[in-house]
Protein backbone atom coordinates (compact mmCIF):
# COMPACT_ATOMS: atom_id res chain seq x y z
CA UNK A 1 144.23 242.57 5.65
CA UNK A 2 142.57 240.10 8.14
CA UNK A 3 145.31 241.21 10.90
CA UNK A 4 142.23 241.97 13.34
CA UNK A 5 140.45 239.35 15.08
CA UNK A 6 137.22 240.14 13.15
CA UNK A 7 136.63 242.18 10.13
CA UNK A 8 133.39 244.01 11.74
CA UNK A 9 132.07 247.64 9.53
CA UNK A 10 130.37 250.57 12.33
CA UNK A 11 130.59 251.05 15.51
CA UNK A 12 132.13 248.22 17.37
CA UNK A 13 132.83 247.61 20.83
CA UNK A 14 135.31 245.04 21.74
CA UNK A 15 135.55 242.95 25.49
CA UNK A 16 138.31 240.82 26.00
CA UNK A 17 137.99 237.90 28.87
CA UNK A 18 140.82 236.35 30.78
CA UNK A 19 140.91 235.05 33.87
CA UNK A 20 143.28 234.71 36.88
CA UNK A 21 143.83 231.19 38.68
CA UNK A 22 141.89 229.26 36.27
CA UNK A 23 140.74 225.96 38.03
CA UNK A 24 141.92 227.49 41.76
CA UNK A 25 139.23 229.66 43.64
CA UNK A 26 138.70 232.22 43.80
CA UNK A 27 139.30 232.74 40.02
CA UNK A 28 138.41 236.18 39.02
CA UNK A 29 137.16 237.02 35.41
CA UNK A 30 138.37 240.73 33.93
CA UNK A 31 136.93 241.91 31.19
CA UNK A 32 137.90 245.31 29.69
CA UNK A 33 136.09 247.13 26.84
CA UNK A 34 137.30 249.08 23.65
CA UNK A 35 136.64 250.70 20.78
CA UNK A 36 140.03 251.58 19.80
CA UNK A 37 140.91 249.48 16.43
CA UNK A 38 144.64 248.45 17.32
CA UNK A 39 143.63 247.17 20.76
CA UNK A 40 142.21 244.22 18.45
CA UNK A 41 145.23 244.43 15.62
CA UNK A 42 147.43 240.70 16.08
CA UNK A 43 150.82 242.49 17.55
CA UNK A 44 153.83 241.81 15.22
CA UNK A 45 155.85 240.48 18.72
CA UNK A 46 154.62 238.60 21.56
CA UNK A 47 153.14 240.90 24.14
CA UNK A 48 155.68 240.27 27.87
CA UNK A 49 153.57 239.73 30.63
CA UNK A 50 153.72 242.03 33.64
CA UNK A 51 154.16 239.85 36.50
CA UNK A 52 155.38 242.77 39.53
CA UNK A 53 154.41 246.50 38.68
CA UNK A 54 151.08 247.16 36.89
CA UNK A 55 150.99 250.31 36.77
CA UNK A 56 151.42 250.36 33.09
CA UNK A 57 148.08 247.74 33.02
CA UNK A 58 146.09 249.59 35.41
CA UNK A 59 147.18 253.33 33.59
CA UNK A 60 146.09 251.55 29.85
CA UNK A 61 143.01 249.95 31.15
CA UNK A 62 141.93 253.03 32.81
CA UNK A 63 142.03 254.78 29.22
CA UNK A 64 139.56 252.38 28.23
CA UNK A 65 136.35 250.61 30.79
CA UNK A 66 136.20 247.33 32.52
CA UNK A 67 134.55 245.14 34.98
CA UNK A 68 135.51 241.70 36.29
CA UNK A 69 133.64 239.53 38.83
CA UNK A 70 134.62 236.65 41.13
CA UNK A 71 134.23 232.79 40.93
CA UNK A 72 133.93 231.39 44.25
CA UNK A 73 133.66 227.62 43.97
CA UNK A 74 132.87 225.28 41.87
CA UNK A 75 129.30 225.26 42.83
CA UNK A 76 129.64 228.55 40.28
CA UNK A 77 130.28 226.29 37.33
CA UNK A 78 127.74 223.49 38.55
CA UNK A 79 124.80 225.77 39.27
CA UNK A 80 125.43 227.62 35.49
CA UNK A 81 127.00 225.03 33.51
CA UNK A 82 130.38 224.62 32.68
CA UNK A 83 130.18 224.76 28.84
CA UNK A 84 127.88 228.04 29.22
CA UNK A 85 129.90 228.99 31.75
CA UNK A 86 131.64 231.80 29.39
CA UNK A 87 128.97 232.88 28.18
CA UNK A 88 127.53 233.78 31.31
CA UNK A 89 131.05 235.36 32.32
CA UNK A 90 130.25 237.69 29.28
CA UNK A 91 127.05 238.90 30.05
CA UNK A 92 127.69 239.43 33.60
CA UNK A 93 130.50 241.56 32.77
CA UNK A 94 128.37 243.41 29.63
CA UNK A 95 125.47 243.78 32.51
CA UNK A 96 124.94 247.64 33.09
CA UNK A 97 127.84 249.34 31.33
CA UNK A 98 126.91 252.18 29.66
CA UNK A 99 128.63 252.00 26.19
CA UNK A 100 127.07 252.13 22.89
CA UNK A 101 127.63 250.11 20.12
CA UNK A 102 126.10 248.90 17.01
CA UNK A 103 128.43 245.43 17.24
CA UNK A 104 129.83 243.73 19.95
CA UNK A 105 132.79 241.37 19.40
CA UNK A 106 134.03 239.34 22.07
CA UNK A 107 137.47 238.11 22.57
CA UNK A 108 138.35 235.17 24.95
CA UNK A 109 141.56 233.84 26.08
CA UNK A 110 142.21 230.04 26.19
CA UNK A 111 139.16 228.49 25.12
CA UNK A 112 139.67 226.34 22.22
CA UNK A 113 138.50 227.05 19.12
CA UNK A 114 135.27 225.71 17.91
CA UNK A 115 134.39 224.99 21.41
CA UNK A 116 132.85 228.35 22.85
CA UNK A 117 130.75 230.33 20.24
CA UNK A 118 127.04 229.20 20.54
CA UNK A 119 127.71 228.80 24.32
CA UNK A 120 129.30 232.15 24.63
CA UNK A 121 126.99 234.59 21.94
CA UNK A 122 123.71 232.31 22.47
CA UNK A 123 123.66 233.55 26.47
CA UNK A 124 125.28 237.17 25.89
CA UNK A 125 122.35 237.54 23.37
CA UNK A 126 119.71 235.91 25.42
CA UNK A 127 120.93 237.61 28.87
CA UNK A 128 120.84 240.74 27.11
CA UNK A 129 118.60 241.01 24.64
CA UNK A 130 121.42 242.41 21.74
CA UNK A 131 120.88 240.43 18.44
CA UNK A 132 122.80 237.31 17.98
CA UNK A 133 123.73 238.75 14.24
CA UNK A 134 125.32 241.67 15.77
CA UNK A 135 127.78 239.64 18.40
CA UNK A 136 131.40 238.04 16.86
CA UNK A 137 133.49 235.80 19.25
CA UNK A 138 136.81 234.71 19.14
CA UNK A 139 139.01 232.84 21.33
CA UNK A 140 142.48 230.88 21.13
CA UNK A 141 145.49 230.00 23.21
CA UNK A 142 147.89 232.66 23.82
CA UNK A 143 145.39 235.43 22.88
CA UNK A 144 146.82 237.08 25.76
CA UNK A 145 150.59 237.71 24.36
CA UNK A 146 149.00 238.06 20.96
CA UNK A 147 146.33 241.08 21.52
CA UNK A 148 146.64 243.83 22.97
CA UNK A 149 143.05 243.97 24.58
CA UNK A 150 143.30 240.69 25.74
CA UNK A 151 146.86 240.87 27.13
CA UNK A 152 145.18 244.08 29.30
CA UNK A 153 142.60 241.80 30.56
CA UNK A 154 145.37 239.28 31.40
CA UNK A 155 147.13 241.77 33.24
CA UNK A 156 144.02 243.39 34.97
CA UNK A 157 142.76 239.88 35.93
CA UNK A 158 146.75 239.03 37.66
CA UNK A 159 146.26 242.69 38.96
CA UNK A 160 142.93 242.07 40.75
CA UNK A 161 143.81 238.62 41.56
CA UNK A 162 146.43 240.00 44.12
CA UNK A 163 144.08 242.23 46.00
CA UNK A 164 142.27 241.13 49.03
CA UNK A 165 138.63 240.21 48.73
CA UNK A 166 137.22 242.70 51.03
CA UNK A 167 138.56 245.45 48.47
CA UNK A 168 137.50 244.06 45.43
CA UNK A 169 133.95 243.55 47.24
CA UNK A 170 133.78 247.37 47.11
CA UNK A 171 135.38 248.05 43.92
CA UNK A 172 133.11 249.52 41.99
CA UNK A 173 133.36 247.43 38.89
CA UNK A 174 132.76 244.43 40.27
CA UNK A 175 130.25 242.62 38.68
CA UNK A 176 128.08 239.04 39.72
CA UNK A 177 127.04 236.54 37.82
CA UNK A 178 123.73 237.23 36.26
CA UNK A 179 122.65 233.15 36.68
């Protein structure tokens, strides 16, 4: 029965990372935040991206929290370090939300695996102060047509991606990096 990303026992909340217009700036970073068990189940079919209308995205992720924040250069990357770069996406994005949770499991699109996890729980942890013992992290290609939390981040990052800067400046979930 390992058909969630994580076997994890209390109360957990899950954040799922994607990004829009990875490599091309601005690249913006969504993150959106669950504790609802099937968001993190492996879905039996691949999950169809939403490429026109999202108001099925924007209606599901409203049922649940997020934040996202913006990349604006490659001076980003060089001033935090691109291997902890991740890591620092997750933390900035944890920074000030008001959720409780005894675990935290983290859930990142397109990273391969093997590559991320002491970069990505070593700064949530340290940013944060949360235990590293109490912080899971997963990540893989196609995460985003394979879970349903992650394809909502997907679709929330393509969603903000299309708005103009001056309106996401104000959005009220916007979030900066913390380094």
């Amino acid at each position: 029965m390992r058909n969630t990303i994580e076997c994890i026992h209390g109360d957990v909340l899950s954040l799922a990372i994607d990004e829009s217009n990875h490599g091309l700036f601005p690249e913006i970073y969504c993150g959106v935040f669950s504790k609802i068990k099937k968001d993190t189940l492996k879905s039996r079919k691949r999950l169809d991206k939403e490429r026109k209308d999202f108001s099925k995205i924007i209606s599901e992720v409203n049922q649940r929290a997020y934040s996202f924040l913006v990349v604006a250069s490659k001076e980003d990357y060089k001033r935090v370090g691109y291997e902890k770069m991740t890591g620092i996406v997750a933390a900035s994005l944890l920074n000030g939300i008001n959720i409780d949770f005894e675990f935290l499991r983290i859930i990142v699109d397109g990273i391969p695996p093997g590559k991320g996890k002491d970069y990505v729980v070593g700064p949530v942890s340290e940013c944060l102060n949360i235990d590293a013992g109490r912080i899971t992290f997963n990540c893989g290609k196609d995460f985003d047509i394979q879970y349903p939390l992650v394809y909502l981040a997907d679709g929330m990052a393509r969603y903000l991606h299309r708005q103009k800067l001056e309106d996401l400046a104000l959005n009220q979930n916007r979030k900066h990096l913390i380094k």
